[in-house]
N, C-alpha and C. Protein backbone atom coordinates (compact mmCIF):
# COMPACT_ATOMS: atom_id res chain seq x y z
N UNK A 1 -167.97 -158.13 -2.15
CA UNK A 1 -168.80 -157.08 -2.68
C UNK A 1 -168.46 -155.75 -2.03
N UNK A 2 -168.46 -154.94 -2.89
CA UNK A 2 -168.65 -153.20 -2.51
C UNK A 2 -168.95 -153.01 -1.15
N UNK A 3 -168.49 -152.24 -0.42
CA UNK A 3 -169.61 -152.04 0.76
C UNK A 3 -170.48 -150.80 1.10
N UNK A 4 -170.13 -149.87 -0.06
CA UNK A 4 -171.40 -148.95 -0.39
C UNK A 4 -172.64 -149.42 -0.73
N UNK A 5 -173.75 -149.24 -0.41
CA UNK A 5 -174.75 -149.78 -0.33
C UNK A 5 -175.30 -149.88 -2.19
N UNK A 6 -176.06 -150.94 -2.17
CA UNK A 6 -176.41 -150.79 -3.78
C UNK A 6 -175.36 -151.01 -4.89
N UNK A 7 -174.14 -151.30 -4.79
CA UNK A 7 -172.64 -151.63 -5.29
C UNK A 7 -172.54 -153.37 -5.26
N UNK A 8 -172.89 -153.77 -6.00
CA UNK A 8 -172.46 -154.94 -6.00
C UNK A 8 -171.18 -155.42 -6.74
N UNK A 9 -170.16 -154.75 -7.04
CA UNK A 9 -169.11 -155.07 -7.93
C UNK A 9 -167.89 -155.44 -6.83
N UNK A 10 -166.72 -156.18 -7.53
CA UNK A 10 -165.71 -156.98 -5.82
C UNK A 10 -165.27 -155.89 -5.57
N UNK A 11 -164.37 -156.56 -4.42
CA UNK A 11 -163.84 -155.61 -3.64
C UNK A 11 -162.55 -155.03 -4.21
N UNK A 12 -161.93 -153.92 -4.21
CA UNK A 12 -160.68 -153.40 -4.72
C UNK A 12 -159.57 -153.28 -3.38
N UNK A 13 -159.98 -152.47 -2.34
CA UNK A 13 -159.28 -152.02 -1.47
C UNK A 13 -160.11 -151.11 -0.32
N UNK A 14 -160.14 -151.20 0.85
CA UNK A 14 -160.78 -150.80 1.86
C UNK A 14 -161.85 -151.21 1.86
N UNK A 15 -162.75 -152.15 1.37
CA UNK A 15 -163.96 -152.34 1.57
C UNK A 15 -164.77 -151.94 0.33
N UNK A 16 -164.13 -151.38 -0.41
CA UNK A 16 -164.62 -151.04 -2.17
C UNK A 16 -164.20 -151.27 -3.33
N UNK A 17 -165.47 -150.73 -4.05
CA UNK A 17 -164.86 -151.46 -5.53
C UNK A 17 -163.96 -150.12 -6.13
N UNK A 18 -163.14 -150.78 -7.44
CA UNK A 18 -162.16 -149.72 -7.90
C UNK A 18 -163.04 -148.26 -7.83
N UNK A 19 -163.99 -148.51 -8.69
CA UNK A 19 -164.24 -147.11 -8.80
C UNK A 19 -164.73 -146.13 -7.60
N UNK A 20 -165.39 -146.90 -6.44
CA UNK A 20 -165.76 -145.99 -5.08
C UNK A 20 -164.12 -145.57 -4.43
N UNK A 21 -163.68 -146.68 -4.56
CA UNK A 21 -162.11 -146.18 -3.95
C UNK A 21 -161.63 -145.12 -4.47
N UNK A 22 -161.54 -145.11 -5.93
CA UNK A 22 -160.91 -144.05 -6.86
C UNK A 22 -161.48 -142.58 -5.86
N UNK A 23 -162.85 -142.57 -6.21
CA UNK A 23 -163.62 -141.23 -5.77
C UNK A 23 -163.36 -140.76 -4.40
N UNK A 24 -163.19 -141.91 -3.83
CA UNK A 24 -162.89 -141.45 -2.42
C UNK A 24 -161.51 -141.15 -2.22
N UNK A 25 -160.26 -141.30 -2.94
CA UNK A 25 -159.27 -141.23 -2.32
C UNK A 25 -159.06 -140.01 -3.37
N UNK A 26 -160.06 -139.28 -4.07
CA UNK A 26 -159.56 -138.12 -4.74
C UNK A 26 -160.43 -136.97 -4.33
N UNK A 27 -161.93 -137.53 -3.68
CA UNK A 27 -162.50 -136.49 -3.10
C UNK A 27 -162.77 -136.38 -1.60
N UNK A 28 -162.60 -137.69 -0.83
CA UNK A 28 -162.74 -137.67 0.25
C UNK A 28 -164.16 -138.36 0.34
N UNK A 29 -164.99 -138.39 -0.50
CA UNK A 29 -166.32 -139.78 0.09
C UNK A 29 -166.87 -140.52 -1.37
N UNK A 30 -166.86 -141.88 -1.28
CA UNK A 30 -167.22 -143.18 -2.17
C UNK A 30 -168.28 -142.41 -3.62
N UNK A 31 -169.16 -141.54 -2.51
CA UNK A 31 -170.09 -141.31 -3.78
C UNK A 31 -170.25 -139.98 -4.18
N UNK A 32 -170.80 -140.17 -5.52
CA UNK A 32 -170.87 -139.03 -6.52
C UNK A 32 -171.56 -138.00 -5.88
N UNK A 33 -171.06 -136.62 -6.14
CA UNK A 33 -171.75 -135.71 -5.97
C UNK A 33 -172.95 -135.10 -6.89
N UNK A 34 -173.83 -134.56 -6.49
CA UNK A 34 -175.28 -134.36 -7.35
C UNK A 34 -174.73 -132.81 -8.09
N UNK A 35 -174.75 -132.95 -9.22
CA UNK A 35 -174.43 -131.96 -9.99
C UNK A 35 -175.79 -132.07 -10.96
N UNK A 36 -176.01 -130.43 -11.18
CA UNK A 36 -177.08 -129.47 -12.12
C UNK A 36 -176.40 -128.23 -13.04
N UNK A 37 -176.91 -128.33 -14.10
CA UNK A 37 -176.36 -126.70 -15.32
C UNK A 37 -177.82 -126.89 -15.70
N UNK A 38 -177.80 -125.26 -15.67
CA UNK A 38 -178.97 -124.89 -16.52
C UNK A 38 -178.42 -124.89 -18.06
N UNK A 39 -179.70 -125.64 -18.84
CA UNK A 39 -179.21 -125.36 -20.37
C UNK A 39 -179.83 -123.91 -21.14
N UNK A 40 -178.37 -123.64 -21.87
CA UNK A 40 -178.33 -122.25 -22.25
C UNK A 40 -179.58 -121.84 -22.90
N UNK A 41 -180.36 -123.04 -23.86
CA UNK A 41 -181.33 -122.85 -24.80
C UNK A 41 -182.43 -122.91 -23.71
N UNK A 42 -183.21 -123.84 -23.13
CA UNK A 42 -184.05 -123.94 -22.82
C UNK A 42 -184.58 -123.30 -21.64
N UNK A 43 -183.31 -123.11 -20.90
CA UNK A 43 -183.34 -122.39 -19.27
C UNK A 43 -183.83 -123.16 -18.50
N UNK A 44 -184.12 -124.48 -18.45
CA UNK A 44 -184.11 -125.97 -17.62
C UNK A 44 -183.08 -126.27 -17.01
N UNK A 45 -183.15 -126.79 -15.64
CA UNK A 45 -182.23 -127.42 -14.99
C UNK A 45 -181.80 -128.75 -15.20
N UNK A 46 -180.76 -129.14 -15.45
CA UNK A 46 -180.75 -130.75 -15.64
C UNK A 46 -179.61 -131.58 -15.12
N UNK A 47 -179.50 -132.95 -15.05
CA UNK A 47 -178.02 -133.28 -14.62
C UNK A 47 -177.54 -133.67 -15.91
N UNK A 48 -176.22 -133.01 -15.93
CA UNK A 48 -175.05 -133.83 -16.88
C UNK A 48 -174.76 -134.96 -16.56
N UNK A 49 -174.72 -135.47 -18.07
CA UNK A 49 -173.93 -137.51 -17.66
C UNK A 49 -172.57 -136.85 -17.60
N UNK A 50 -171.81 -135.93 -18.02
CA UNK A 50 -170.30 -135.31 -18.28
C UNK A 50 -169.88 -133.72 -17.96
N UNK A 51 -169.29 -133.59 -16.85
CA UNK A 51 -168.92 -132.43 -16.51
C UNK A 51 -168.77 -131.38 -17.96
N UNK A 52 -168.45 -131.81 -19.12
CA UNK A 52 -168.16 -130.78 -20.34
C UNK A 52 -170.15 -130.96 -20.97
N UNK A 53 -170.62 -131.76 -20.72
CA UNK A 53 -171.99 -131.43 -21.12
C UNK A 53 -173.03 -130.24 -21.14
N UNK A 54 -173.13 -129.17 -22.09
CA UNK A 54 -173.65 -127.83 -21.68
C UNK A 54 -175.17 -127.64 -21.96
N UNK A 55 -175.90 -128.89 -23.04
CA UNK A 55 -177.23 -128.71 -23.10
C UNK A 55 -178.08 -130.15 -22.53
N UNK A 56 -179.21 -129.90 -22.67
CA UNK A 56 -180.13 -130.79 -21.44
C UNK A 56 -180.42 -131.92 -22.57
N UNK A 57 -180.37 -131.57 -24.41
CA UNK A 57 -180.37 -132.68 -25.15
C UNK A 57 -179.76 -132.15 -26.66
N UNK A 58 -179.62 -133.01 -27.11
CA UNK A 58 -179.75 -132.77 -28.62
C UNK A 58 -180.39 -131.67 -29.57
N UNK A 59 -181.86 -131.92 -28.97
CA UNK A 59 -182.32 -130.56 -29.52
C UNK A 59 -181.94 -129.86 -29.23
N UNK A 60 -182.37 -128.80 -27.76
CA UNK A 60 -181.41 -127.73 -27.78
C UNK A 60 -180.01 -127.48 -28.40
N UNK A 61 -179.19 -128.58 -28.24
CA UNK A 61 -177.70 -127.94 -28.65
C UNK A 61 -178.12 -127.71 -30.38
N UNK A 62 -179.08 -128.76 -30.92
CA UNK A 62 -179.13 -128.40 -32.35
C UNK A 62 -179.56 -126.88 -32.79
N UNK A 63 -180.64 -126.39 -31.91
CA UNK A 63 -181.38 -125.11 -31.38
C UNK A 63 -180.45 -124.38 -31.16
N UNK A 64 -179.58 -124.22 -30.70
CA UNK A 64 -178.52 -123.12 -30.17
C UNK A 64 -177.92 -123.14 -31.17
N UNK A 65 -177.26 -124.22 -31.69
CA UNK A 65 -176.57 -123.84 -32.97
C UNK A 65 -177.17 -123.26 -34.34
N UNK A 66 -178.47 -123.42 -34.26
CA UNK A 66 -178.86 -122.90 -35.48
C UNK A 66 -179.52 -121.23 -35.54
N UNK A 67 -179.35 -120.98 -34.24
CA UNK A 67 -179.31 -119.74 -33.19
C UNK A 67 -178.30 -118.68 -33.22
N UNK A 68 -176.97 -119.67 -33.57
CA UNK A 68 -175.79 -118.41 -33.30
C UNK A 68 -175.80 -118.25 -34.84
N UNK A 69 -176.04 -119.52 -36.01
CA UNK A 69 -175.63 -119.35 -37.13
C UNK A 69 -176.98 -117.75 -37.38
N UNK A 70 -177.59 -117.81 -37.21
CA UNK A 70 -178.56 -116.74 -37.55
C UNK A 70 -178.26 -115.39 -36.87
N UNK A 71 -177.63 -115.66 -35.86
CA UNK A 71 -176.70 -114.34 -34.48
C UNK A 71 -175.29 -114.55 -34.02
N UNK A 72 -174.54 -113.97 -35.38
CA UNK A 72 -172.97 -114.40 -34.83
C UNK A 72 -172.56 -113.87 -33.05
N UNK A 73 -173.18 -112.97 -32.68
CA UNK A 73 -172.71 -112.43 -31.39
C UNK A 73 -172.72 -113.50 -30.13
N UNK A 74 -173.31 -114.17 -30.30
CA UNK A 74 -173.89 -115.45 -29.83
C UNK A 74 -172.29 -116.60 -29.66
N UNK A 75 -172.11 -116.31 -28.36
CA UNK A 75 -170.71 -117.46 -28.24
C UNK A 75 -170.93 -118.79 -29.07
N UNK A 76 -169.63 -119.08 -29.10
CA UNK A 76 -169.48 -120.91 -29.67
C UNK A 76 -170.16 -121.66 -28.42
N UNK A 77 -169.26 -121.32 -27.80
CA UNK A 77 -169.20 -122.05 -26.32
C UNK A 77 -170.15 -121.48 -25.08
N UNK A 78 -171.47 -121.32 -24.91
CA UNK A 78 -171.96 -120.62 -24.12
C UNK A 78 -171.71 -120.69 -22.27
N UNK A 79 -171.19 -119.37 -21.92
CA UNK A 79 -171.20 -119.48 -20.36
C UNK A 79 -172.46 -120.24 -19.51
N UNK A 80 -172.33 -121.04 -18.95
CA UNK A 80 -173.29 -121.83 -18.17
C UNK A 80 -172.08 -122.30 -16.74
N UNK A 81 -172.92 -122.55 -15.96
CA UNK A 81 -172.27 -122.82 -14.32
C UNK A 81 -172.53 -123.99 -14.36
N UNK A 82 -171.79 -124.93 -13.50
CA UNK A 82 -172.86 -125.78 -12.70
C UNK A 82 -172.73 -125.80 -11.29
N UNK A 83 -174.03 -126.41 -10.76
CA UNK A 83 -174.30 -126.03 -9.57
C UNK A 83 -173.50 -127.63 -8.79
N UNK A 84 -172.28 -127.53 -8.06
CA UNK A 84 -172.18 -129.01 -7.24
C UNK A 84 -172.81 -129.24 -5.96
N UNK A 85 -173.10 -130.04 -5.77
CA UNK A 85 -173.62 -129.96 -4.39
C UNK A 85 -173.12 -131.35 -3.51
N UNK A 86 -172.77 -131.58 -1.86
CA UNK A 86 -171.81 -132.83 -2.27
C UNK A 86 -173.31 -133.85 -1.46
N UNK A 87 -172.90 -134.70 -1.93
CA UNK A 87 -174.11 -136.22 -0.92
C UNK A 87 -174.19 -135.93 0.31
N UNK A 88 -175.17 -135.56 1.07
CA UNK A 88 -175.57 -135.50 2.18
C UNK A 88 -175.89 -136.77 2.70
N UNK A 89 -174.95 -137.11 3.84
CA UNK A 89 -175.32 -138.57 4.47
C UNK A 89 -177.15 -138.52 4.90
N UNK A 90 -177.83 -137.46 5.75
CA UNK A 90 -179.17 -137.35 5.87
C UNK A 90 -180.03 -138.22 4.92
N UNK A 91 -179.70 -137.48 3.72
CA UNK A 91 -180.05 -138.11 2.57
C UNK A 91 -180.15 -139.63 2.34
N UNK A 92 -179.14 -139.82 2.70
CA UNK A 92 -179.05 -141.60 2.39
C UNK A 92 -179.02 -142.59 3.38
N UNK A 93 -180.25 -141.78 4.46
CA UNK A 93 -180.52 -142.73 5.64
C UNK A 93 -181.34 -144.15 5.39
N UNK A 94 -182.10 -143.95 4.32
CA UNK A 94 -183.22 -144.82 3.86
C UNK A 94 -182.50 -145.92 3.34
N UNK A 95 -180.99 -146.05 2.83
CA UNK A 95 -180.06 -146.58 1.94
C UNK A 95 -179.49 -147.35 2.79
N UNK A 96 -179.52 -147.11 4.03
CA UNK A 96 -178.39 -147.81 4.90
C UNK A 96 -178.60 -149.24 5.00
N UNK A 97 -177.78 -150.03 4.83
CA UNK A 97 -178.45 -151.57 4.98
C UNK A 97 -177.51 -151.92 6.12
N UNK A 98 -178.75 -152.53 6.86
CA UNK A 98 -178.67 -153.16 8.43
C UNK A 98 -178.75 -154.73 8.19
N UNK A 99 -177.41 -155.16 8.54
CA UNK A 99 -178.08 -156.65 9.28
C UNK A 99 -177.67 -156.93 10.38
N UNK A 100 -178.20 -158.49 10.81
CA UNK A 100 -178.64 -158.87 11.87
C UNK A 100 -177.05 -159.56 12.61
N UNK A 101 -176.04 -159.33 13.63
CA UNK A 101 -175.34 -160.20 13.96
C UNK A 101 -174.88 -159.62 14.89
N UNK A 102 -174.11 -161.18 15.87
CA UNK A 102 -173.35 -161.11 16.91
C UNK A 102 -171.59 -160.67 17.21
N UNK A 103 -171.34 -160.03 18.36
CA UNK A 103 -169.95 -160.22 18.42
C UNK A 103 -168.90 -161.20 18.45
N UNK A 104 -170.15 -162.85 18.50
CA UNK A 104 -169.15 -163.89 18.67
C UNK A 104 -169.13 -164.12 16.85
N UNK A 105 -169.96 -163.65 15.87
CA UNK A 105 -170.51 -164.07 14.94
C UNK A 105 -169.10 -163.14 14.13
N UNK A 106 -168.37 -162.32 14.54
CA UNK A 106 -167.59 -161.07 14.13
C UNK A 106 -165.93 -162.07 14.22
N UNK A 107 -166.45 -163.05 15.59
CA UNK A 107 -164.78 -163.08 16.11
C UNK A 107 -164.71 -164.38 15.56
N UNK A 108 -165.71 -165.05 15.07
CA UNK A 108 -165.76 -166.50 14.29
C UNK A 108 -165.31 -166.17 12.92
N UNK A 109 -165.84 -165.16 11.98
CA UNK A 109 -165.66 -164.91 10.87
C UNK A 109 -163.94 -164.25 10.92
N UNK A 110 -163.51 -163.86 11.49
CA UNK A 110 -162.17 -163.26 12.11
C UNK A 110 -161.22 -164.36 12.30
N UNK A 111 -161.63 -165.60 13.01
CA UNK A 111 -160.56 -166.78 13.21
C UNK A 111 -159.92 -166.25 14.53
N UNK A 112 -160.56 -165.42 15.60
CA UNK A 112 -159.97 -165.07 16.44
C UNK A 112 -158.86 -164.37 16.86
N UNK A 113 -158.35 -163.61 14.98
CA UNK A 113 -156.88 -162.83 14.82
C UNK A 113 -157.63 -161.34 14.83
N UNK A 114 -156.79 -160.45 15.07
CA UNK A 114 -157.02 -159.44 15.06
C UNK A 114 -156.42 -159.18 13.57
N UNK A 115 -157.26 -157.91 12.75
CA UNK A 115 -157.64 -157.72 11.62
C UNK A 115 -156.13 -156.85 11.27
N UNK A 116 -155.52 -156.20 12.08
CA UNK A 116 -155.06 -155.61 11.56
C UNK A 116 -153.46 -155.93 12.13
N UNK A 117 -153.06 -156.40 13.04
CA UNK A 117 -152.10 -156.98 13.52
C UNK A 117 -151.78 -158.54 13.36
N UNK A 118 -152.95 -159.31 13.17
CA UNK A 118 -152.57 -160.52 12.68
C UNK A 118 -152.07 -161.56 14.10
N UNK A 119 -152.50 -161.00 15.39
CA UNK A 119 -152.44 -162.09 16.46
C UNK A 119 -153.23 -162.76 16.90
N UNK A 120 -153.66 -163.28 17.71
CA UNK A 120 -155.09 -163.78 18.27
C UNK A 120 -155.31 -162.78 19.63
N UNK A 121 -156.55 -162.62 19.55
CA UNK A 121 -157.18 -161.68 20.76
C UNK A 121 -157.82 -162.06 21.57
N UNK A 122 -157.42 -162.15 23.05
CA UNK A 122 -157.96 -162.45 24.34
C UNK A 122 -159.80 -161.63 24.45
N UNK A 123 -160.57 -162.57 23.99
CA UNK A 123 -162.03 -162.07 23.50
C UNK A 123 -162.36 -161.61 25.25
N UNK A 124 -162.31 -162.70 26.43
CA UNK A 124 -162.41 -162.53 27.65
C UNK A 124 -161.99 -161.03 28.96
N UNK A 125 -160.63 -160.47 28.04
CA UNK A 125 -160.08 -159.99 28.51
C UNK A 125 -160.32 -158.13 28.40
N UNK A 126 -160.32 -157.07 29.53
CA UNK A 126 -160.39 -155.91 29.40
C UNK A 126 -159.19 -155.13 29.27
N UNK A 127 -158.01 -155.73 28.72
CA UNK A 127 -156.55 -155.17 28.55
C UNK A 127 -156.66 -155.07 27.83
N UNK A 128 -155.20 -154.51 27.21
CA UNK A 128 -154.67 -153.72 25.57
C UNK A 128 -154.94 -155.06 24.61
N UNK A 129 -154.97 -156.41 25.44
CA UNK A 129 -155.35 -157.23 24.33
C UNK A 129 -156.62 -157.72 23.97
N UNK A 130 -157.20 -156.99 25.07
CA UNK A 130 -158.91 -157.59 24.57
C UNK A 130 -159.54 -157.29 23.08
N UNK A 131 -160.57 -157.68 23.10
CA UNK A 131 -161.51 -157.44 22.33
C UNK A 131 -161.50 -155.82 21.95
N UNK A 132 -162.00 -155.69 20.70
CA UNK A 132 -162.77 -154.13 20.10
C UNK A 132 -163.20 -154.56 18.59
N UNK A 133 -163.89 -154.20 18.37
CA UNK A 133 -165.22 -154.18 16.90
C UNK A 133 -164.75 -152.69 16.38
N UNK A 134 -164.33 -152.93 15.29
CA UNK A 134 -164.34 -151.80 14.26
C UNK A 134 -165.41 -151.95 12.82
N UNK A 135 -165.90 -151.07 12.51
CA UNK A 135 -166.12 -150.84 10.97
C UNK A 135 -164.57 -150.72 10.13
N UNK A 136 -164.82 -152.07 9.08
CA UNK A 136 -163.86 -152.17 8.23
C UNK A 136 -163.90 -151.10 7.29
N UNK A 137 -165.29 -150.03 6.70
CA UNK A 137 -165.30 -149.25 6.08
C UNK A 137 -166.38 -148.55 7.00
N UNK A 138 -165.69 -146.86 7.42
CA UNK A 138 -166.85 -146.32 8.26
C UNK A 138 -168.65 -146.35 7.68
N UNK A 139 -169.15 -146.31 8.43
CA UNK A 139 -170.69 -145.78 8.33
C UNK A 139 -170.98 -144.84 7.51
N UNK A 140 -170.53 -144.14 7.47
CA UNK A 140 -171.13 -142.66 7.16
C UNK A 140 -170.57 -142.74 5.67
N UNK A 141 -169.29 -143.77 5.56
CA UNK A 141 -169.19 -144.11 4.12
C UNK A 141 -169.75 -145.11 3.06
N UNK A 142 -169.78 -145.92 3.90
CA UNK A 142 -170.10 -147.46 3.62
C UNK A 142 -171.91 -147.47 3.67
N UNK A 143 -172.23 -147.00 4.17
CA UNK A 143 -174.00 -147.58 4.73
C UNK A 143 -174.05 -148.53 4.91
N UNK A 144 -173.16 -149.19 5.54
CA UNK A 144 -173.43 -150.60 5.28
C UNK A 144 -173.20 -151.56 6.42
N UNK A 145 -174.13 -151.65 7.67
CA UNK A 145 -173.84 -152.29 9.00
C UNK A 145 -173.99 -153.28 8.73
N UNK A 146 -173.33 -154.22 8.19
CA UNK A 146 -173.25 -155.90 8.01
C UNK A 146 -172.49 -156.39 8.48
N UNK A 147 -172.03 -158.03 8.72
CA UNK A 147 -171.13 -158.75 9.40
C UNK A 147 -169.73 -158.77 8.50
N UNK A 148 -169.93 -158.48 7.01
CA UNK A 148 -168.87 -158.58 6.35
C UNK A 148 -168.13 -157.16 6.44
N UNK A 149 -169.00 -156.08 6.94
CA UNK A 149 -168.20 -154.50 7.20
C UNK A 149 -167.73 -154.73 8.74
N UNK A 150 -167.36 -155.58 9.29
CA UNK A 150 -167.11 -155.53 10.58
C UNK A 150 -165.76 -156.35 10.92
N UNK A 151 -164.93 -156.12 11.71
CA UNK A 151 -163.77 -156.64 11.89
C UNK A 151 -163.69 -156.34 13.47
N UNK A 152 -162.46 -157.70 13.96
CA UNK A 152 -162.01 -157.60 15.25
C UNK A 152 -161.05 -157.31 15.09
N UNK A 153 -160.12 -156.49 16.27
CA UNK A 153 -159.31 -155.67 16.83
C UNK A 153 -159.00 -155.95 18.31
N UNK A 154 -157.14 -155.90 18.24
CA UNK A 154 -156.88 -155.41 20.01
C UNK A 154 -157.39 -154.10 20.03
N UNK A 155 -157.42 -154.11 21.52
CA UNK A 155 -157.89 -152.51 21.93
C UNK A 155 -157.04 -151.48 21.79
N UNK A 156 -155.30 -152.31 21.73
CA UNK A 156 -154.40 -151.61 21.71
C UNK A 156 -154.03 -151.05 20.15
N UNK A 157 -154.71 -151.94 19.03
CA UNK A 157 -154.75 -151.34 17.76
C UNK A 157 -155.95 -151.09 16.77
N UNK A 158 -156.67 -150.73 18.06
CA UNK A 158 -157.84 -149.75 18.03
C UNK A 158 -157.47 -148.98 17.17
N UNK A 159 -156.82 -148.19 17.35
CA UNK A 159 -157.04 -146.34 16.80
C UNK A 159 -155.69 -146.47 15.61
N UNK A 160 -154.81 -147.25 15.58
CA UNK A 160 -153.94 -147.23 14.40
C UNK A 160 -154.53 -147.73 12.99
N UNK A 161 -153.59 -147.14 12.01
CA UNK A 161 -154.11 -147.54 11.09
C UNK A 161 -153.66 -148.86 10.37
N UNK A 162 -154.40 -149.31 9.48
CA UNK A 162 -154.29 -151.16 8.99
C UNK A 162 -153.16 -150.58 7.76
């Protein structure tokens, strides 16, 4: 499963499904940004299901059009903005799903290999081969502190990438 919180679709790559991956590897984070246009007719704020979406429904756009036909000066296409704004992690503190587990519970599900090198890791040991716990998909992306977002690591391939 996804490891954005609320995503239940499989996994694609890094810990997500196709489409969180997509977003993230074109905007830099899993989830959608909150986008608003005011509609030209009504002067309401609303969200678009589609970036080219310019009225808040049907009526209005029917309203506008029967608007310009009566006032040619009146664009086809009316200027409207929209406002982006990007997901504030703050925001999606309430979202975060926590569960409950151990570091032996991390290195059992692991088989005792390290995740990203593929050796076995001296769990005992404070050298380049010991033990280290990574998030398989960060926090701040993922919300998602579970045993399945968690992977073992040497210490020595800690900081490289998988």
């Amino acid at each position: 499963m996804c490891a954005v919180a609320g995503c239940a679709n499989p996994v694609c790559a890094k810990g997500l499904c196709r489409s969180h991956y997509d977003r993230d590897r074109y905007s830099g984070s899993p989830l959608k940004p909150l986008r608003q246009r005011m509609c030209p007719q009504c002067h309401t704020w609303f969200d678009p299901k589609r970036s080219d979406q310019l009225f808040c429904s049907g009526r209005c756009r029917v309203a506008y059009k029967r608007a310009r036909d009566d006032d040619k000066s009146l664009p086809v296409k009316p200027e409207t903005t929209m406002y982006v704004r990007p997901v504030d992690v703050s925001e999606l503190e309430s979202e975060l799903v926590v569960e409950s587990f151990t570091d032996s519970q991390v290195v059992e599900k692991c088989g005792g290999l390290c995740a990203k090198c593929h050796e076995p890791v001296d769990v005992g040991s404070s050298g380049a081969d010991g033990a280290a716990f990574v998030w398989k998909v960060p926090l701040e992306k993922s919300h998602s502190a579970t045993l399945a977002n968690r992977l073992l690591v040497h210490k020595r391939c800690e900081g490289g990438t998988s």
